[in-house]
Protein backbone atom coordinates (compact mmCIF):
# COMPACT_ATOMS: atom_id res chain seq x y z
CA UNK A 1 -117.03 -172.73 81.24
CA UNK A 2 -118.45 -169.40 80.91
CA UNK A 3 -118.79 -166.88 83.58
CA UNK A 4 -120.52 -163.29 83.46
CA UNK A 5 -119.39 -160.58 84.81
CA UNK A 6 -121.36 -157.05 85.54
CA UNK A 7 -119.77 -153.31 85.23
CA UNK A 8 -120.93 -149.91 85.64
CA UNK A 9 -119.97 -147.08 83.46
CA UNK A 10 -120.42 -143.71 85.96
CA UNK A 11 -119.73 -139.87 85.52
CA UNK A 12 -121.08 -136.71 85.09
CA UNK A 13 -123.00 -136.36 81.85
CA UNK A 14 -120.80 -135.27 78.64
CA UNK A 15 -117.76 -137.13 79.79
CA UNK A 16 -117.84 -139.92 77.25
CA UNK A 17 -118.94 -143.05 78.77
CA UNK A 18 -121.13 -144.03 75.94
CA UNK A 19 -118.58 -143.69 73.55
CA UNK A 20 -116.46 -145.27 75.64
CA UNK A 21 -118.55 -148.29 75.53
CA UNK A 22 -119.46 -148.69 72.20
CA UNK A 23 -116.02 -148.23 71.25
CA UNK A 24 -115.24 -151.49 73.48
CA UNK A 25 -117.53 -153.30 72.21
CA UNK A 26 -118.59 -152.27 69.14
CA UNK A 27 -115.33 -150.62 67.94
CA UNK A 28 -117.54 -147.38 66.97
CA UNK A 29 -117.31 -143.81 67.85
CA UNK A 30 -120.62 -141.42 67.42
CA UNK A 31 -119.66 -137.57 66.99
CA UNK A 32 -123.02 -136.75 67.58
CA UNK A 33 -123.50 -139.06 71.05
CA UNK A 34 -126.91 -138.17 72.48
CA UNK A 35 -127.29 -137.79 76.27
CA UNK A 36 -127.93 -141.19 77.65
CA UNK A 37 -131.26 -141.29 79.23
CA UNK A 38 -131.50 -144.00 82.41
CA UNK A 39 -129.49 -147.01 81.70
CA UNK A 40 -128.40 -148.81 78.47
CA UNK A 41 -125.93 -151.83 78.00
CA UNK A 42 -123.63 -153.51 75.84
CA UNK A 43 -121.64 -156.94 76.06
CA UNK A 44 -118.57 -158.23 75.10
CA UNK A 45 -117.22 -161.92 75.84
CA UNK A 46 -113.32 -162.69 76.72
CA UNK A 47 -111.27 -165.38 77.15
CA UNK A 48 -109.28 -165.49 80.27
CA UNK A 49 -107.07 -168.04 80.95
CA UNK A 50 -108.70 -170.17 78.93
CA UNK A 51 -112.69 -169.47 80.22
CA UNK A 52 -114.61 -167.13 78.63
CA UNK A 53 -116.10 -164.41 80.13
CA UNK A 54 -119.05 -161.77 79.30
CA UNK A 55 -118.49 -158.71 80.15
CA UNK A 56 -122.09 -156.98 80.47
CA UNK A 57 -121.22 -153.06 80.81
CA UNK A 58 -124.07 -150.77 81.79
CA UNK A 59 -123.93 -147.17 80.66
CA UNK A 60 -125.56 -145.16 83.57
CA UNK A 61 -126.89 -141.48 82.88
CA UNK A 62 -125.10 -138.99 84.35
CA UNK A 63 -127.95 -136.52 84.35
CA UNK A 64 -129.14 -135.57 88.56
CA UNK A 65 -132.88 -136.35 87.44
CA UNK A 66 -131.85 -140.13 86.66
CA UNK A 67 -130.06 -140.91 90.00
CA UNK A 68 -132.56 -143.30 91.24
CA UNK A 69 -132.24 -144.92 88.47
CA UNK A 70 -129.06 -145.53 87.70
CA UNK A 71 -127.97 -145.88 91.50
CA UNK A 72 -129.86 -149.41 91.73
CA UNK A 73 -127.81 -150.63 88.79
CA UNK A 74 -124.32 -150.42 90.60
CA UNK A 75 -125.49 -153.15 93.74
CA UNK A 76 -125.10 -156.06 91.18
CA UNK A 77 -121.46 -154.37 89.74
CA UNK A 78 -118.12 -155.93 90.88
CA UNK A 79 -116.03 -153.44 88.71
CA UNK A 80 -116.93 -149.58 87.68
CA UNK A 81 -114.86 -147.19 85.83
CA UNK A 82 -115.87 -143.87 87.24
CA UNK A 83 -115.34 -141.52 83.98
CA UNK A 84 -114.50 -138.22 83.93
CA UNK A 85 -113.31 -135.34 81.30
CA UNK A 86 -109.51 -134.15 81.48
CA UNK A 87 -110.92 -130.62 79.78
CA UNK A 88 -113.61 -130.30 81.92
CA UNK A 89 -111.93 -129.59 85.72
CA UNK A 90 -116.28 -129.59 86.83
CA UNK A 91 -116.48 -132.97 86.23
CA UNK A 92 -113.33 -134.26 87.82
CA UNK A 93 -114.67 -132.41 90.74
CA UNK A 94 -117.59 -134.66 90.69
CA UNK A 95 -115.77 -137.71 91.20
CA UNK A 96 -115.86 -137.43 95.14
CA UNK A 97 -119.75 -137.58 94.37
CA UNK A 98 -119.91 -140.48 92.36
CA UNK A 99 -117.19 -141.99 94.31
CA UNK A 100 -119.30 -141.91 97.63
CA UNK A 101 -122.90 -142.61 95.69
CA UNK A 102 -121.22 -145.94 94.13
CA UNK A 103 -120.20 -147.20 97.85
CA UNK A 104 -122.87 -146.57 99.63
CA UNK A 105 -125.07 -148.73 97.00
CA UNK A 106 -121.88 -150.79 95.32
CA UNK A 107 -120.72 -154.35 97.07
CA UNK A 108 -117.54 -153.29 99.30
CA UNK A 109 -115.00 -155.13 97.20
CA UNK A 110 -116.09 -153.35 93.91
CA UNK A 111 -112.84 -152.87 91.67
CA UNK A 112 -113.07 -149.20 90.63
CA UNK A 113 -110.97 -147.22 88.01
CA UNK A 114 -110.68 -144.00 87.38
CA UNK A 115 -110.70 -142.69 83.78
CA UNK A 116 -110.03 -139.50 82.28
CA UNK A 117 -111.28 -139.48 78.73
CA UNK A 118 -110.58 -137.76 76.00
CA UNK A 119 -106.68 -137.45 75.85
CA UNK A 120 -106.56 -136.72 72.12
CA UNK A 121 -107.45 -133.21 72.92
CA UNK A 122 -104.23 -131.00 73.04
CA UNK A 123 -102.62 -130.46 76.07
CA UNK A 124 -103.59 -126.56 76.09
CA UNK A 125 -107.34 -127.40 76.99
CA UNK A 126 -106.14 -129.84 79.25
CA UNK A 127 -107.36 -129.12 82.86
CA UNK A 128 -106.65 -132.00 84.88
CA UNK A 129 -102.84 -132.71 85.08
CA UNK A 130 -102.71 -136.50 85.06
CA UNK A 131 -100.53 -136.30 88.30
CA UNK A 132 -103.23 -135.06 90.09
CA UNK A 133 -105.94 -137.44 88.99
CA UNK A 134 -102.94 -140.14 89.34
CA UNK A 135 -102.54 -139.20 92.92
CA UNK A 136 -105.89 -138.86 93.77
CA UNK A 137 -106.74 -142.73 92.41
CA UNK A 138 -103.53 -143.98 94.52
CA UNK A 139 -105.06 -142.46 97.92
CA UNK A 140 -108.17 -143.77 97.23
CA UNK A 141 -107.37 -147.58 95.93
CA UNK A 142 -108.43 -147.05 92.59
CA UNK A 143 -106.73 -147.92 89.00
CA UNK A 144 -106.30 -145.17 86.91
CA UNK A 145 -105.88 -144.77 83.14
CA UNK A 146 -106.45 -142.14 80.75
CA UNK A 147 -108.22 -142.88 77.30
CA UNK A 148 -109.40 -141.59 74.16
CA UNK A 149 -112.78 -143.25 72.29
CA UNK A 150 -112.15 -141.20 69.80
CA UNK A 151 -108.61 -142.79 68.75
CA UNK A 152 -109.09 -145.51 70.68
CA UNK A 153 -106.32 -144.95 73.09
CA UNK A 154 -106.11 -147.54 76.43
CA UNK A 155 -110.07 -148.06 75.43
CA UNK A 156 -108.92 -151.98 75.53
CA UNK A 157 -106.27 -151.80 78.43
CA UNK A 158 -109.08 -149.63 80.97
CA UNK A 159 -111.46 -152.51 80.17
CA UNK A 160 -109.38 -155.85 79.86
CA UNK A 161 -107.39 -154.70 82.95
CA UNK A 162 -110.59 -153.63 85.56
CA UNK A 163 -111.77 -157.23 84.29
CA UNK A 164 -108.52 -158.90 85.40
CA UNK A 165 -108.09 -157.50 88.43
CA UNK A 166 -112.01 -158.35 89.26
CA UNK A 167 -111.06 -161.75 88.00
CA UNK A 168 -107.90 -162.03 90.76
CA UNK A 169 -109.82 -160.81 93.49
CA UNK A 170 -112.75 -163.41 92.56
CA UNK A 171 -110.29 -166.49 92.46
CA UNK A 172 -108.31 -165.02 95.56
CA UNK A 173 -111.57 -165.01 97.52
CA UNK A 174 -112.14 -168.93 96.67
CA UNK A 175 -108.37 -169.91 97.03
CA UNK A 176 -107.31 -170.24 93.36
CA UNK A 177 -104.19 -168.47 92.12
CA UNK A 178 -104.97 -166.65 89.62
CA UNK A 179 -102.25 -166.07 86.50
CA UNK A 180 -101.05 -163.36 84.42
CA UNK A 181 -101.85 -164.19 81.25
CA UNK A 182 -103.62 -161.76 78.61
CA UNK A 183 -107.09 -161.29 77.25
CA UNK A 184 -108.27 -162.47 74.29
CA UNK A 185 -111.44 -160.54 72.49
CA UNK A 186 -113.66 -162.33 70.46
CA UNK A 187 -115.92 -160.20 67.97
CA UNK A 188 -119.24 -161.12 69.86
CA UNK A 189 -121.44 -158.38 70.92
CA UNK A 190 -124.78 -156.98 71.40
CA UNK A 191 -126.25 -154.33 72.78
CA UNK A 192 -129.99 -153.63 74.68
CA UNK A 193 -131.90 -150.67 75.47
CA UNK A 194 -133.69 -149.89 79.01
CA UNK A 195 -133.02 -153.19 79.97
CA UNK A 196 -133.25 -153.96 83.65
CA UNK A 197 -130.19 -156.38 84.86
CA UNK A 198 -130.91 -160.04 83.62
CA UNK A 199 -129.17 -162.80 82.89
CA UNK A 200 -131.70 -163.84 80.64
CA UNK A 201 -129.53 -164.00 77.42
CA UNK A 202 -133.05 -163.85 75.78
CA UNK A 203 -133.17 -160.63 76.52
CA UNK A 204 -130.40 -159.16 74.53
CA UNK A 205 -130.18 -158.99 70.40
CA UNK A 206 -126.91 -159.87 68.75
CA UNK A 207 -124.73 -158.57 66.40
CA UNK A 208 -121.36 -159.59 65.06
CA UNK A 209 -118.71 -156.90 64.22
């Protein structure tokens, strides 16, 4: 049995979220990430309790002038990790923003985490305490993790642990009882360009790792 499961990568621009992504799926890092421009995916497939699962992450731009584009990519979401950058207060100011633009266009039970990226930096550019960020995702429901795609710090745990919990609250909502058991990767993924959302797997090219 396989199952496939949609997620939204959202933040301001700068923050990571490509990286972030092809670190997750692709176990790569780009020094030289270019801005992302409208909407680009990657997949990775799972095995969860013994069904596998693929995980189709969209990358959204972060950019003002490619809101209307990215927006219509979160309605078919049921997890998002809403990214920001612990050296960069500006964009964890932003997260209100994104917070209320993914609602108003997201499915009400979306499972959204909040990320701050980029923990490898010293602590003396840090400019988001964790505490705060921490307190901010408990008030609002979300998870909350910090990561690094550079060192690949909690890459894994921010992505295999917004897929469980979206995996609980899918089995909860048809009456199974879901366990705790952990995520296996496999080394299957591919990656498409401008792609609108399909589940045409013709669609996508693949590439082993």
């Amino acid at each position: 049995q396989r199952t496939q499961t949609s997620l939204v990568l959202i933040g301001d621009s700068g923050v990571g979220k490509t990286n972030l992504l092809s670190r997750f799926t692709r176990n790569e890092f780009n020094h030289d990430s270019r801005t992302t421009i409208g909407v680009e995916f990657s997949t990775r497939t799972l095995t969860m309790d013994g069904h596998l699962v693929k995980a189709q992450i969209w990358d959204t731009a972060g950019l003002e002038r490619y809101r209307a584009i990215t927006s219509a990519y979160y309605r078919g979401a049921v997890g998002a990790l809403l990214v920001y950058d612990i050296t960069k207060h500006q964009s964890y100011d932003s997260v209100d923003r994104w917070l209320k633009e993914l609602y108003d266009h997201a499915d009400a039970s979306i499972v959204v985490m909040l990320v701050g990226n980029k923990c490898d930096l010293s602590e003396s550019s840090r400019e988001v305490p964790p505490e705060e960020a921490k307190m901010y995702a408990d008030e609002n429901g979300l998870l909350f993790l910090e990561t690094s795609a550079l060192d690949s710090t909690n890459v894994e745990v921010a992505f295999e642990t917004i897929l469980q919990d979206v995996r609980k609250k899918v089995l909860k909502s048809r009456g199974g009882n879901p366990k705790d058991t952990p995520v296996v990767l496999s080394n299957e993924a591919s990656q498409n360009q401008f792609a609108a959302p399909s589940t045409d797997s013709s669609r996508t090219c693949c590439r082993n790792i």
